[in-house]
N, C-alpha and C. Protein backbone atom coordinates (compact mmCIF):
# COMPACT_ATOMS: atom_id res chain seq x y z
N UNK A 1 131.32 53.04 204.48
CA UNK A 1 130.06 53.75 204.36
C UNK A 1 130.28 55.22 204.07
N UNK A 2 131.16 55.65 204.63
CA UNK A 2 131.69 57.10 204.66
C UNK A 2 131.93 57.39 202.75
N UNK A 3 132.89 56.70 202.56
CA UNK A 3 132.95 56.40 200.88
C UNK A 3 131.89 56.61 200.08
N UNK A 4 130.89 55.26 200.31
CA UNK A 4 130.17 55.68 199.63
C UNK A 4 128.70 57.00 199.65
N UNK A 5 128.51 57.77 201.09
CA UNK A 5 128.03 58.94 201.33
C UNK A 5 128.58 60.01 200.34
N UNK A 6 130.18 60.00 200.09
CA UNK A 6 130.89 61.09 199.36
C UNK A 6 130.70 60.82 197.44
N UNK A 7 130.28 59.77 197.15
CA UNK A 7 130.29 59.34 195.81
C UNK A 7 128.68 59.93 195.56
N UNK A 8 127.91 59.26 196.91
CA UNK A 8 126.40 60.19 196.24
C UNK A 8 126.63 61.33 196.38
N UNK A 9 126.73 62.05 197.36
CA UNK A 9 126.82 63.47 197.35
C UNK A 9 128.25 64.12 196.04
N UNK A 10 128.71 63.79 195.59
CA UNK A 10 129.46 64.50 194.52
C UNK A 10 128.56 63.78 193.06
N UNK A 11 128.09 62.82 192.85
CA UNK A 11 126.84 62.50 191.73
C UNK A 11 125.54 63.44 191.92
N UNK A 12 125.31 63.91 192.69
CA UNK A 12 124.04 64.49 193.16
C UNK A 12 124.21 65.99 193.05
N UNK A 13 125.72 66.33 193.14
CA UNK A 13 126.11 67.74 193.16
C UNK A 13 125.98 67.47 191.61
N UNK A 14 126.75 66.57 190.86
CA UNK A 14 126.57 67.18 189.77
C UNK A 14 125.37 67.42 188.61
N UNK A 15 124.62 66.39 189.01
CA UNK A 15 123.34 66.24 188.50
C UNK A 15 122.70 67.78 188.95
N UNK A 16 122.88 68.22 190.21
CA UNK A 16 121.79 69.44 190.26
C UNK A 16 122.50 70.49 189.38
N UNK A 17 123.82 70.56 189.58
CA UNK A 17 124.90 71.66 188.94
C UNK A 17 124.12 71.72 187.57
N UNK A 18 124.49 70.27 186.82
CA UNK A 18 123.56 70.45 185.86
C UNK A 18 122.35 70.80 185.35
N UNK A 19 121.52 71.14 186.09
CA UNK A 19 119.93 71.43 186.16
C UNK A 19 120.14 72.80 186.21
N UNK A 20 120.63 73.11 187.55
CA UNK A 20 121.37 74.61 188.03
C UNK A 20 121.33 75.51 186.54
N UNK A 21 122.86 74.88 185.99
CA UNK A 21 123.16 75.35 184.44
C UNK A 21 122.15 75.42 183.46
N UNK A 22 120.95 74.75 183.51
CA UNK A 22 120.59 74.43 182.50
C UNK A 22 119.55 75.53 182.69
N UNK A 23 118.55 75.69 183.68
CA UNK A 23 117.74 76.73 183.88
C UNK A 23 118.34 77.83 183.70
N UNK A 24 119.28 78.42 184.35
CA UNK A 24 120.22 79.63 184.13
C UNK A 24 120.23 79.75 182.69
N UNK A 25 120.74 78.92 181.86
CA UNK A 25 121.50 79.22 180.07
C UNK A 25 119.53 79.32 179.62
N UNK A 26 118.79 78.53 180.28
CA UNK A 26 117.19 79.14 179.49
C UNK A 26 116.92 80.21 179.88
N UNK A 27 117.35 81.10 181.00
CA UNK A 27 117.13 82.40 181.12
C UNK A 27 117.38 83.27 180.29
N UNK A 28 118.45 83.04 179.70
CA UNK A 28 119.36 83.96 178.78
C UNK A 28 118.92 84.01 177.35
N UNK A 29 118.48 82.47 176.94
CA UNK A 29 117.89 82.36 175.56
C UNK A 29 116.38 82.64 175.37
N UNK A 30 116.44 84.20 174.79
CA UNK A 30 115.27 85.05 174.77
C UNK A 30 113.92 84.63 174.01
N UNK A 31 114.72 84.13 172.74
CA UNK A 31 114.03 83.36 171.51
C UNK A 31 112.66 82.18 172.48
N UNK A 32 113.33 81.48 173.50
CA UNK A 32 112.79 80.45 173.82
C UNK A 32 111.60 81.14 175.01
N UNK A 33 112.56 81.40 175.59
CA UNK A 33 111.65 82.58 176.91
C UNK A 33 110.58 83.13 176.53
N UNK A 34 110.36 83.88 175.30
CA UNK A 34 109.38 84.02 174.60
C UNK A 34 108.45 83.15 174.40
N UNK A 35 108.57 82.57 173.66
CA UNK A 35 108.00 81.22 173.25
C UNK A 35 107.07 80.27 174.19
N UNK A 36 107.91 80.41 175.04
CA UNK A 36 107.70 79.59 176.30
C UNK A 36 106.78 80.41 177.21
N UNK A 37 107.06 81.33 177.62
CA UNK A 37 106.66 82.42 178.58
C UNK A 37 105.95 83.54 178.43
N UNK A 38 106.22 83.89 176.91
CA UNK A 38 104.76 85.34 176.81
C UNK A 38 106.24 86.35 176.58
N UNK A 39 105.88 87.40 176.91
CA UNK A 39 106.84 88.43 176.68
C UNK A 39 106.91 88.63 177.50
N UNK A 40 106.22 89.08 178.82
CA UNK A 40 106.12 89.68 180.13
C UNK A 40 107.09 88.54 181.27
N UNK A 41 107.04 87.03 181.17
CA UNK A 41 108.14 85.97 181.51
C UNK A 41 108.73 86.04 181.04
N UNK A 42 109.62 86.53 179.90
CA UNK A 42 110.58 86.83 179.11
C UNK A 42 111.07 88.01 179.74
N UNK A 43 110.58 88.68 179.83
CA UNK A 43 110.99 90.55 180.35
C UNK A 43 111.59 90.16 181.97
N UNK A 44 110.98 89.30 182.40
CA UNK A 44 111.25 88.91 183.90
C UNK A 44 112.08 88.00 183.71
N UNK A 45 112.59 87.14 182.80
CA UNK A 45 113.83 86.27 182.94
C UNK A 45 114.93 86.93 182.76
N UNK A 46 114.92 88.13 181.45
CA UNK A 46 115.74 88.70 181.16
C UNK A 46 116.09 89.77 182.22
N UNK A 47 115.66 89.84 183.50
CA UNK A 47 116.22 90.76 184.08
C UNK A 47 117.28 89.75 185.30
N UNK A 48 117.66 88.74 184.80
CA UNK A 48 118.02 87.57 185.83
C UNK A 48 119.29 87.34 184.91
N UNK A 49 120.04 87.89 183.70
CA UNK A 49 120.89 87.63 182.65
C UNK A 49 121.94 88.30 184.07
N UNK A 50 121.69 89.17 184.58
CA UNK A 50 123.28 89.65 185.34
C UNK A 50 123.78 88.39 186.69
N UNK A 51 122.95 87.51 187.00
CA UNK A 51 123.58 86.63 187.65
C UNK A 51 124.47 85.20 186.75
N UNK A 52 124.27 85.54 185.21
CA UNK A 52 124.97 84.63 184.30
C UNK A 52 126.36 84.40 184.50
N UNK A 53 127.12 85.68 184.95
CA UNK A 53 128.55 85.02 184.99
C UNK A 53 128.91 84.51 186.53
N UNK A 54 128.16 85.20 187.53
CA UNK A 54 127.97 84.24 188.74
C UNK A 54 127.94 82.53 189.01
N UNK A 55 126.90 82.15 187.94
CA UNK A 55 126.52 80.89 188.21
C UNK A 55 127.56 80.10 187.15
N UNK A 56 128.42 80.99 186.47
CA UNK A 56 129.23 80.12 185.04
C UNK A 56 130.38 79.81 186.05
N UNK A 57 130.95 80.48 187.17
CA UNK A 57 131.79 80.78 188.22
C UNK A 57 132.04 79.24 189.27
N UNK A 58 130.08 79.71 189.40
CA UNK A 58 129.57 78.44 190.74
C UNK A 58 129.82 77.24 190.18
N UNK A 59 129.39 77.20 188.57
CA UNK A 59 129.07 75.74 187.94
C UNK A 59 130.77 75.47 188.17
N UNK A 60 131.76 76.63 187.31
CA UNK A 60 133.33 75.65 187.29
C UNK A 60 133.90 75.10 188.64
N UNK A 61 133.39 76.26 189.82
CA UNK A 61 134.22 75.55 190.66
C UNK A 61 133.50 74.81 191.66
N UNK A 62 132.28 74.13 191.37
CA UNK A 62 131.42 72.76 191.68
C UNK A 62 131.84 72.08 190.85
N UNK A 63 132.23 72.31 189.38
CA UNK A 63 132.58 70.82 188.91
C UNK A 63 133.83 70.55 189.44
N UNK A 64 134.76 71.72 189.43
CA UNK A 64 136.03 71.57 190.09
C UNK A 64 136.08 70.16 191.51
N UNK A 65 135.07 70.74 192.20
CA UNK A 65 135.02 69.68 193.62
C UNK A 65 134.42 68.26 193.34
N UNK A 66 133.96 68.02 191.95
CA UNK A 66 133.13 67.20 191.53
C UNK A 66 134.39 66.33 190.97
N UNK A 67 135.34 66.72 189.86
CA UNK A 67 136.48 66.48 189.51
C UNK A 67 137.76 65.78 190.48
N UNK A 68 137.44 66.43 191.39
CA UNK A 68 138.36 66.13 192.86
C UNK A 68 137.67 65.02 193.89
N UNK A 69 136.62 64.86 193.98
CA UNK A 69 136.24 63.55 194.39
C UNK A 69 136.56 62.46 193.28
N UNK A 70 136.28 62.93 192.13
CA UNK A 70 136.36 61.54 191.18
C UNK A 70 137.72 61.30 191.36
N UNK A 71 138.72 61.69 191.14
CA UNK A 71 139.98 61.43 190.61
C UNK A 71 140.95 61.56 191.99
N UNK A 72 140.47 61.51 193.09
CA UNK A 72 141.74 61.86 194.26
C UNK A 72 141.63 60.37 194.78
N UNK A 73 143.05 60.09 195.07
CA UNK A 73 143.65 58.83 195.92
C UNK A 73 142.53 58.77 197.33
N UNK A 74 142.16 57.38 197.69
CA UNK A 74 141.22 57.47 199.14
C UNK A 74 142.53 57.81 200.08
N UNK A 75 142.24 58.35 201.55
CA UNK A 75 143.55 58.25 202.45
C UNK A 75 143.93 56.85 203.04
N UNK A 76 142.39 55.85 203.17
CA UNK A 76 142.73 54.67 203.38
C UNK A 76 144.12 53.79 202.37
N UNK A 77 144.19 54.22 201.07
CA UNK A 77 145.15 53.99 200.13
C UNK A 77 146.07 54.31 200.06
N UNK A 78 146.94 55.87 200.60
CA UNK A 78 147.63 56.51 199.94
C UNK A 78 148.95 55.57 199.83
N UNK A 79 149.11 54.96 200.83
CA UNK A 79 150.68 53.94 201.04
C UNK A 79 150.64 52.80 200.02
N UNK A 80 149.29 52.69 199.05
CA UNK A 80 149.42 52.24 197.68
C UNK A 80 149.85 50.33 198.32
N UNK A 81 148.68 50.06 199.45
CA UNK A 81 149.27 48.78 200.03
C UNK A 81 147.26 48.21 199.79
N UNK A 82 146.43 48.88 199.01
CA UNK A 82 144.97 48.07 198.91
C UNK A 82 144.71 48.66 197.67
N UNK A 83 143.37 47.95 197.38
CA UNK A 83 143.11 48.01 195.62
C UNK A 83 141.90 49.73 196.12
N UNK A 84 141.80 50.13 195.63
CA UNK A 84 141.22 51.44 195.55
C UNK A 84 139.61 50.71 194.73
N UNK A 85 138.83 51.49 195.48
CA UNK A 85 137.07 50.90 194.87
C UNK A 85 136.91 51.99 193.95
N UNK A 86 136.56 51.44 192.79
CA UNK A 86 136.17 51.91 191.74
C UNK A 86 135.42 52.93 191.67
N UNK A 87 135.56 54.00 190.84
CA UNK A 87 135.07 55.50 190.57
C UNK A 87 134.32 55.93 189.28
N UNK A 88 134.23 54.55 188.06
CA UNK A 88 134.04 54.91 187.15
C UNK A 88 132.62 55.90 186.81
N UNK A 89 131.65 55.36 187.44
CA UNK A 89 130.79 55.85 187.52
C UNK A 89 130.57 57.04 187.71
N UNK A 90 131.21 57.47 188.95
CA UNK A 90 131.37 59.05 189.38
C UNK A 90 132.25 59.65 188.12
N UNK A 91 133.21 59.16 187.93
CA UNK A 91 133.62 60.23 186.54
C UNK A 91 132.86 60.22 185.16
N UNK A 92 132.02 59.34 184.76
CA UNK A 92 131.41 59.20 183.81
C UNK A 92 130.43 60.80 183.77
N UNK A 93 129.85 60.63 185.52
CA UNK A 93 129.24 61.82 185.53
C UNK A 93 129.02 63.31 185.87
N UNK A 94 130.53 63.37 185.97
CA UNK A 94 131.40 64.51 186.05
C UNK A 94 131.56 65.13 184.69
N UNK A 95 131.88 63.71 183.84
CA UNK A 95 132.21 64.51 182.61
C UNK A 95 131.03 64.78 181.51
N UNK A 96 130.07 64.32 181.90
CA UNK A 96 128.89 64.62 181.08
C UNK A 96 128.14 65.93 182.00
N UNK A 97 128.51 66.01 183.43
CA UNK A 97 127.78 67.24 183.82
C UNK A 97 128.93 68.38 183.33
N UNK A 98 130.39 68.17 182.67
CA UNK A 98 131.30 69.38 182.29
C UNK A 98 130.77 69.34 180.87
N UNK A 99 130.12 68.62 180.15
CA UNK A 99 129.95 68.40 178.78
C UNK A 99 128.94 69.79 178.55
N UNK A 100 127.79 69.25 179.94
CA UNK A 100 126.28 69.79 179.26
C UNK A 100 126.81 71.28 179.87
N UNK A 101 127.20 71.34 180.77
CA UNK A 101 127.51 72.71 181.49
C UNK A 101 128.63 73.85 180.26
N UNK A 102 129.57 73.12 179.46
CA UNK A 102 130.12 73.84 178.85
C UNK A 102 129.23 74.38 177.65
N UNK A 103 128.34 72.96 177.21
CA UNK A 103 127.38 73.62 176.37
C UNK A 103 126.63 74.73 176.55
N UNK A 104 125.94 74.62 177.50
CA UNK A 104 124.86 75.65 178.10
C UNK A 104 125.94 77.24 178.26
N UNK A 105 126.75 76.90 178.36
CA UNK A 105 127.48 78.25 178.53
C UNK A 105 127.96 78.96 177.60
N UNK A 106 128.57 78.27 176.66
CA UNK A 106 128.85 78.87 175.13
C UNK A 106 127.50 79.21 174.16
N UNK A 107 126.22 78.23 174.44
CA UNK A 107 124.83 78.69 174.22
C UNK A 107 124.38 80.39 174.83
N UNK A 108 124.50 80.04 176.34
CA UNK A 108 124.24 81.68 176.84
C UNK A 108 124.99 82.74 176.42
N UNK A 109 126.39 82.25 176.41
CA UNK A 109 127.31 83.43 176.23
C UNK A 109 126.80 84.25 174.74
N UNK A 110 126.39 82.86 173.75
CA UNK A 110 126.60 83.43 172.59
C UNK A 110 125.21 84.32 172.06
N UNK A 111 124.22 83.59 172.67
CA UNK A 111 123.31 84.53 172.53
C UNK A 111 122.91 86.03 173.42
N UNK A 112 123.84 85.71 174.02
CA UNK A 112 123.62 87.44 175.44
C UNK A 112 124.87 88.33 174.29
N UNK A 113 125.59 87.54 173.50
CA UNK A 113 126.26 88.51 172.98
C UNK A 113 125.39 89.11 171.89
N UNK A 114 124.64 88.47 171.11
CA UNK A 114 123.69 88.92 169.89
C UNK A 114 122.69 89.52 170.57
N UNK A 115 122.83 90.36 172.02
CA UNK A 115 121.73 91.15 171.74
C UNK A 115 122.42 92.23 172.28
């Protein structure tokens, strides 16, 4: 039971990580903020761009712990004497929350640099 408590909670970390990322990188993209928000929600998102390399920080080293549940030996296993329960799942969504998270970041980066 313990097992599977640690598989939701590292799927759940990454799913929010991802959300996390994703609101953050719409802060940054002004074009949209606009669009979306008026100028005056825009003027107020854009004053939220200096916590960008903070949360690029939080996201690597949450996926980091996200990475490390998927892929670490159980201790019930380590003497390599039982079959280890399957993880695929949890890495499937590790690597799609490093996918969208790298996106969103080379998105923010690149547009905080064009202005």
């Amino acid at each position: 039971m313990g097992e599977k408590r640690r598989v939701i909670g590292a799927v759940g970390s990454a799913v929010g990580l991802s959300g996390f990322a994703a609101a953050l990188g719409f802060c940054c993209a002004a074009p949209w903020a606009v669009t979306l928000l008026g100028v005056t929600g825009a003027v107020a998102f854009a004053r939220l761009a200096f916590l960008l390399p903070y949360a690029l920080i939080a996201a690597i080293a949450l996926l980091g712990v996200g990475f490390w549940f998927a892929y670490r030996r159980p201790a019930e296993c380590a003497d390599r004497m039982c079959v280890p329960k399957s993880r695929r799942a949890l890495q499937w969504v590790v690597w799609i929350a490093t996918v969208m998270v790298g996106a969103l970041a080379v998105i923010a980066v690149s547009v905080r640099v064009t202005f």
